[in-house]
Protein backbone atom coordinates (compact mmCIF):
# COMPACT_ATOMS: atom_id res chain seq x y z
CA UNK A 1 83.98 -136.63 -116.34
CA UNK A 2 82.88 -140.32 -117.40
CA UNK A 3 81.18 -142.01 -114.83
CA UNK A 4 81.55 -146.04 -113.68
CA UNK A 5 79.11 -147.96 -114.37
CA UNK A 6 78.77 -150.50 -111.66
CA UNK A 7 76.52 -153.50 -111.08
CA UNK A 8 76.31 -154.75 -107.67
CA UNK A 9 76.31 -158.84 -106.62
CA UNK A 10 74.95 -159.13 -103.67
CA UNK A 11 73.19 -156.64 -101.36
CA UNK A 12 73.30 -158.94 -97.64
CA UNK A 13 75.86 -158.00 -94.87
CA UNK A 14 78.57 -155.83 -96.61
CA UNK A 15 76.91 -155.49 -99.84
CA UNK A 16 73.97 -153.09 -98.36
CA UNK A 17 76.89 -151.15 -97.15
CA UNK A 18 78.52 -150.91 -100.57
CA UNK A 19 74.99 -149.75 -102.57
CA UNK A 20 75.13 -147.10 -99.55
CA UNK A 21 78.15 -145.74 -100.10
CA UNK A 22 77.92 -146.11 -104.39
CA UNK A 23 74.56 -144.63 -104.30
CA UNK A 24 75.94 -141.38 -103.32
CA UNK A 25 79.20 -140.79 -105.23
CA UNK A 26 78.39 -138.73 -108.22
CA UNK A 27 80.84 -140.21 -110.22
CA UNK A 28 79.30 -143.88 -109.82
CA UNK A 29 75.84 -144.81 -111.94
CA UNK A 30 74.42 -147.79 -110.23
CA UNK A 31 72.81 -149.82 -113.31
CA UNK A 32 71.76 -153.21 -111.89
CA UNK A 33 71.27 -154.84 -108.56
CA UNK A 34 71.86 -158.04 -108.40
CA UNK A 35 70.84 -160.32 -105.42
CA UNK A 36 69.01 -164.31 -105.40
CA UNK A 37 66.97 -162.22 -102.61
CA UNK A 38 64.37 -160.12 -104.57
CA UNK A 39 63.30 -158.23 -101.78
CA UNK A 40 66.91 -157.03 -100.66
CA UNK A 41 67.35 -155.85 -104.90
CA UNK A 42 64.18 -154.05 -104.24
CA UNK A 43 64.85 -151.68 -101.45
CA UNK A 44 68.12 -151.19 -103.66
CA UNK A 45 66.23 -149.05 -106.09
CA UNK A 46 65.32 -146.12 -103.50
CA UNK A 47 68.90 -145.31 -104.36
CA UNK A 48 67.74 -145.10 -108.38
CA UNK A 49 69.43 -147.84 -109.60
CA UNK A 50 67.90 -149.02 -112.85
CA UNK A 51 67.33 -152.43 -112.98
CA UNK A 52 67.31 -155.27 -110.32
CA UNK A 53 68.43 -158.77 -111.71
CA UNK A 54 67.84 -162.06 -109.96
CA UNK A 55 69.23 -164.70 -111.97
CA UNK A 56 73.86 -163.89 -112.24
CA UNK A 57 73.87 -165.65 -115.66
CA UNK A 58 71.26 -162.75 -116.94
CA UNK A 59 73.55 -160.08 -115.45
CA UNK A 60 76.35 -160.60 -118.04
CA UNK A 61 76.24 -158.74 -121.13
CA UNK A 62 73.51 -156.41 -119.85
CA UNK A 63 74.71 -152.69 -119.39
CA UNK A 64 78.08 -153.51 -121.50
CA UNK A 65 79.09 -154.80 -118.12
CA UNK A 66 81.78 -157.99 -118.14
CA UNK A 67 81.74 -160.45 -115.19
């Protein structure tokens, strides 16, 4: 089966609870984090994401993923 690829904006509040729950459905692959908080993107990759993205305008595009 395909999986969805899924890009997260925002990892704050309900966010954090979203990566939780994404990170562990097999049939999601988490490709980019995106959050103007570094450091919240960052403790988003122990749930092997691969690639955290600061800046929403460098998000589109990326990962054949529209906005």
């Amino acid at each position: 089966m395909k999986k969805l690829r899924l890009a997260l904006i925002g990892i704050g509040g309900m966010g954090s609870g979203h990566l939780a729950c994404h990170a562990t459905n097999p049939r999601v692959e988490l490709v980019a984090l995106c959050d103007i908080i570094e450091s919240r993107a960052i403790n988003g990759v122990k749930k092997k994401v691969s690639e955290i993205i600061t800046d929403l305008n460098a998000l589109g595009g990326k990962h054949g993923i529209g906005i």
